[in-house]
Protein backbone atom coordinates (compact mmCIF):
# COMPACT_ATOMS: atom_id res chain seq x y z
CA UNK A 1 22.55 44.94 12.34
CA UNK A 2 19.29 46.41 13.10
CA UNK A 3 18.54 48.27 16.56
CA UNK A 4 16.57 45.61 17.85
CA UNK A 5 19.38 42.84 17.19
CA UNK A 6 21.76 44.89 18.97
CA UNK A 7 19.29 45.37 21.77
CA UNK A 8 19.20 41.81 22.03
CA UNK A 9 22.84 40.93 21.45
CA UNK A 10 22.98 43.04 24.69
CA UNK A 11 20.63 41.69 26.67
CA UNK A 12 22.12 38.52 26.23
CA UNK A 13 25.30 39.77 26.46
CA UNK A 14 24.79 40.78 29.65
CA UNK A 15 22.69 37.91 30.77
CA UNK A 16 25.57 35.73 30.36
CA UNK A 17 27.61 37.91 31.86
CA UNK A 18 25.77 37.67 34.93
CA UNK A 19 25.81 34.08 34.54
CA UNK A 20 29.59 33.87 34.09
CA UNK A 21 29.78 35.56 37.54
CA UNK A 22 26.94 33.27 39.74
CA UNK A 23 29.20 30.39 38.68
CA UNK A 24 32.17 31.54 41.83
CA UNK A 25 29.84 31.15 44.65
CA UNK A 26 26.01 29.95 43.23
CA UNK A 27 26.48 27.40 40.89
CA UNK A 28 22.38 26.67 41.22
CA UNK A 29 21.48 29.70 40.29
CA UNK A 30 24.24 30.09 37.77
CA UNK A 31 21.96 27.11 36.30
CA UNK A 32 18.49 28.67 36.66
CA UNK A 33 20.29 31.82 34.90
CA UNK A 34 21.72 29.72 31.89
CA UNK A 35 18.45 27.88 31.37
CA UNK A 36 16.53 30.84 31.45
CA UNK A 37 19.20 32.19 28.44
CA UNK A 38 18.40 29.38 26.89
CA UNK A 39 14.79 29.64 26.60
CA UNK A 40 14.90 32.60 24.50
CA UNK A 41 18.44 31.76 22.82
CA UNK A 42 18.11 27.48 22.79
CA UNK A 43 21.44 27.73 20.24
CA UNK A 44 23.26 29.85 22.43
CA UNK A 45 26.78 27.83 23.04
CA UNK A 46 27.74 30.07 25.54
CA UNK A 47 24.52 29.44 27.67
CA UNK A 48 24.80 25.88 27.43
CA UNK A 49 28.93 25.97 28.30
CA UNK A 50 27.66 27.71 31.69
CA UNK A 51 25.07 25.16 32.04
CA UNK A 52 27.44 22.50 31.51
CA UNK A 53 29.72 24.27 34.06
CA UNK A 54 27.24 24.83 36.57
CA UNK A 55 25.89 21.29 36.57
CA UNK A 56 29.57 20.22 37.40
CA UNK A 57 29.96 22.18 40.05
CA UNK A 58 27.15 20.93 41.46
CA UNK A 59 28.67 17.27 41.42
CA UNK A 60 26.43 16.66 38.50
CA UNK A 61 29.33 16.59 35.47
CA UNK A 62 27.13 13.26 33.28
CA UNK A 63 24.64 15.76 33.07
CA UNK A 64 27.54 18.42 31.58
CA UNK A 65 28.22 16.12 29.13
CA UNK A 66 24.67 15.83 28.60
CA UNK A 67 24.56 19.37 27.29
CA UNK A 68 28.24 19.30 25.88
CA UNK A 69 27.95 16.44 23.47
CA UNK A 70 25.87 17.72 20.79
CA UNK A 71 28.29 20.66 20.73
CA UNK A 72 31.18 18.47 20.21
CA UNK A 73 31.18 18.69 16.32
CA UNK A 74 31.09 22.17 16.27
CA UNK A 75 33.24 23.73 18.80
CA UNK A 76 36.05 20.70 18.79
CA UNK A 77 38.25 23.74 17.99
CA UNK A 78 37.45 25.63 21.28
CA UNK A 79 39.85 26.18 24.20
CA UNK A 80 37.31 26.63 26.78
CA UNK A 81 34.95 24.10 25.40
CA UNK A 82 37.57 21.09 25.19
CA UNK A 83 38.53 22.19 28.92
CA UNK A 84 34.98 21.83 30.10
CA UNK A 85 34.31 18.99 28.27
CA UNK A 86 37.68 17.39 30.16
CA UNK A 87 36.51 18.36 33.31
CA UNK A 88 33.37 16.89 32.86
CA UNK A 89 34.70 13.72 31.77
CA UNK A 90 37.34 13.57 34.63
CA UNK A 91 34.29 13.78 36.75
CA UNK A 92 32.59 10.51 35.54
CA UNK A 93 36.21 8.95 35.86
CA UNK A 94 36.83 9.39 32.13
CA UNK A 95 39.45 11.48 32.51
């Protein structure tokens, strides 16, 4: 891996870091954050889990499992991302 790439693995490493941690108390800026990742990273599954999260915790989960579904295929595997995806769905009474 080239200097650069691991200058940018950082950055977004710590971008979603920060993310992670505006979820416990700003869940709207947790948002901005995550769709601010995903400008410059739009395949970024860990971006668009924290979008997903912070849309539900803003009483907004059909828009969570807007972002979720087209990862369904891919990370049906995933702890966190079935959890999210159940929470989401328990929030549009699908649960």
């Amino acid at each position: 891996m080239s200097a650069s790439n691991r200058s940018n693995r950082g950055n977004l490493d710590v971008a979603l870091q920060h993310a992670i941690g505006l979820l416990s108390h700003d869940a709207g800026l947790a948002e901005t954050q995550a769709r601010e990742i995903l400008k410059l990273y739009p395949d970024s599954v860990p971006a668009r889990m924290v979008l997903a999260t912070a849309l539900r915790l803003q009483w907004q989960p059909q828009k969570g499992l807007e972002v979720l579904d087209p990862l369904q295929a891919a990370e049906s595997t995933s702890g966190d991302f079935l959890h999210e995806l159940a929470l989401c769905l328990g929030g549009v009474g699908r649960g």
